[in-house]
Protein backbone atom coordinates (compact mmCIF):
# COMPACT_ATOMS: atom_id res chain seq x y z
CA UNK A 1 -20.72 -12.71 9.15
CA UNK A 2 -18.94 -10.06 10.80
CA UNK A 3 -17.86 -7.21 8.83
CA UNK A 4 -14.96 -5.40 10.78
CA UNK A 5 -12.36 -3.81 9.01
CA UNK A 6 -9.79 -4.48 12.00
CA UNK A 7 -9.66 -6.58 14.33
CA UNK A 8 -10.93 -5.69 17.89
CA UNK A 9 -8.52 -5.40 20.24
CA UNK A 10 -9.44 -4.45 23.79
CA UNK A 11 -7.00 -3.76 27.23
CA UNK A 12 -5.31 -6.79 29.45
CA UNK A 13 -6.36 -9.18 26.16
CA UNK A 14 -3.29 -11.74 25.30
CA UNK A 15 -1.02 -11.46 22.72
CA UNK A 16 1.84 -13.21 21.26
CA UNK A 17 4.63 -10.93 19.90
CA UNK A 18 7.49 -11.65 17.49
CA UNK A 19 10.45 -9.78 17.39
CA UNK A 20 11.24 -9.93 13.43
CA UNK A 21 14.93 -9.65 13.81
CA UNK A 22 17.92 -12.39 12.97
CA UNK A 23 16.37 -14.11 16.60
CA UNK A 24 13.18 -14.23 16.32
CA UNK A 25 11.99 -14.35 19.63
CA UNK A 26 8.72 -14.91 20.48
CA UNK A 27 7.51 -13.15 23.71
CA UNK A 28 3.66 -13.07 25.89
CA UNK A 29 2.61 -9.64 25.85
CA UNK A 30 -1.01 -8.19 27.29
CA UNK A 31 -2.75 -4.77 25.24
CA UNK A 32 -2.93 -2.10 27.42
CA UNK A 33 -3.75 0.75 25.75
CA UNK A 34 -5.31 0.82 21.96
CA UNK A 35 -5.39 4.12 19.63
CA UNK A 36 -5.90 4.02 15.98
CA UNK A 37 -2.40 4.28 15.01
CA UNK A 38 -1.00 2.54 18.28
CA UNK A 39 -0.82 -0.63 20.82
CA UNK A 40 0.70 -0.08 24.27
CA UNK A 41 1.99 -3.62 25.48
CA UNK A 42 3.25 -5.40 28.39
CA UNK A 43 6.32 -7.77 27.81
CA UNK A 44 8.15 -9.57 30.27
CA UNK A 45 11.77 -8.57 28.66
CA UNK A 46 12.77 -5.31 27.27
CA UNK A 47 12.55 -4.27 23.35
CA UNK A 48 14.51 -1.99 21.96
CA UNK A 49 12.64 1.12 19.54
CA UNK A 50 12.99 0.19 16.06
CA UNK A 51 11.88 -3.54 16.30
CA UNK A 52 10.18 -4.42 13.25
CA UNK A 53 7.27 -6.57 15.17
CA UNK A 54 4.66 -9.19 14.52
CA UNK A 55 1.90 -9.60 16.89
CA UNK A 56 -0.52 -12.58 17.14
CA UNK A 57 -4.04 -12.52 18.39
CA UNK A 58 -6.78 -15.11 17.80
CA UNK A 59 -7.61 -14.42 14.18
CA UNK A 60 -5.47 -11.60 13.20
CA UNK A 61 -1.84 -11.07 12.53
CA UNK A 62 -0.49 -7.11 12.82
CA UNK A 63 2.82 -6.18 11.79
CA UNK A 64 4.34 -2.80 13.60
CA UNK A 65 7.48 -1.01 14.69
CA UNK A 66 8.40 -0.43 18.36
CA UNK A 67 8.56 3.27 19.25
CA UNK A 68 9.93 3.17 22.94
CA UNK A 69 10.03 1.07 26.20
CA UNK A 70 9.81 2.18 29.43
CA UNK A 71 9.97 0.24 33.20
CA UNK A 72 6.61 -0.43 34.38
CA UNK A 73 6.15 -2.65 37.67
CA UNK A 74 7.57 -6.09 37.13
CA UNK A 75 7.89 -5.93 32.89
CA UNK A 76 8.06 -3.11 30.23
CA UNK A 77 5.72 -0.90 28.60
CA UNK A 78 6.16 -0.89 24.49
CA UNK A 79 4.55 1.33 22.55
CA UNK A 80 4.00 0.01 19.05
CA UNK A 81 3.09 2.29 15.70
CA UNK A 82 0.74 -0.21 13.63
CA UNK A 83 2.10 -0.69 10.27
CA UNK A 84 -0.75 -3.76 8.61
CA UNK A 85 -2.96 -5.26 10.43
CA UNK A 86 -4.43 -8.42 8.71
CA UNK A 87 -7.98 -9.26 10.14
CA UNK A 88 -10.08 -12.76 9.35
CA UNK A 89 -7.37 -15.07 8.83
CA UNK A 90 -9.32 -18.25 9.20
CA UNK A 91 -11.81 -17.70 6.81
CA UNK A 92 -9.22 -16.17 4.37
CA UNK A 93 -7.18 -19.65 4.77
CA UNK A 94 -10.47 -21.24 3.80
CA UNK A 95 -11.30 -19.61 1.08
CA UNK A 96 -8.02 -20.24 0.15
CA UNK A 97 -8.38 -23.94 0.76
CA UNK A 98 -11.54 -23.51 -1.66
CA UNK A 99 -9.91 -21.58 -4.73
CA UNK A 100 -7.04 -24.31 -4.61
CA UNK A 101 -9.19 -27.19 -4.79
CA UNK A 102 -11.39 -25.47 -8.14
CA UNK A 103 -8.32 -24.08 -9.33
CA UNK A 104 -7.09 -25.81 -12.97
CA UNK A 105 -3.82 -27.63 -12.73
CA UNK A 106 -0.81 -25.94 -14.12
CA UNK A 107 0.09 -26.60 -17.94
CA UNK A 108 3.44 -28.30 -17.67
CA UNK A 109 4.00 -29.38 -21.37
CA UNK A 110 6.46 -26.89 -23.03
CA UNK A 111 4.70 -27.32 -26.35
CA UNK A 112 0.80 -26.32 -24.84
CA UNK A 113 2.89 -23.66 -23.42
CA UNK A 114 4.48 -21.98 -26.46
CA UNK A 115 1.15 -21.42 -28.67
């Protein structure tokens, strides 16, 4: 079982990236840098600093604000300040899976309720 605390992220690995705004837009992005605070990425469009952002790897979600973007070659460079990085999703949906399944069922009868 693998016991990282993050997940590992290394350069030119493929990303999805969210925009969390009113659109929602959904762009490719590729890591190119990684700090312990911080994610450089290349997009395809330009995204304003200030984005709230949600970015999608294989078995991690990390949520993170977009600090600047600059020109570089054919796309743009973002920088991104992590905000919560949330690491082992599959085996947290499964264990989730498992609680619901022992889990009781809800009391619904108002008079088991009251005493």
């Amino acid at each position: 079982m693998e016991r990282r605390r993050e997940p590992r992220l290394k350069p030119q690995q493929p990303v999805v990236v969210t925009i969390l705004d009113d659109r929602g837009q959904l762009l490719d992005a590729v890591v190119q840098d990684v700090s312990g605070r911080g994610l450089g990425l290349l997009v395809t469009q330009p995204i304003g600093a200030g984005k709230a952002l949600k970015i999608q790897l294989e078995n991690a979600m990390i949520l993170g604000e977009s600090v600047y973007c600059q020109a570089a070659g054919t796309g743009f460079y973002v920088g991104v300040e992590l905000d919560q990085i949330l690491d082992s999703l599959t085996s947290l949906a499964r264990s989730l899976e498992e609680f619901s399944s022992e889990a009781p069922a809800p009391v619904t009868d108002p008079v088991r309720l009251r005493r």
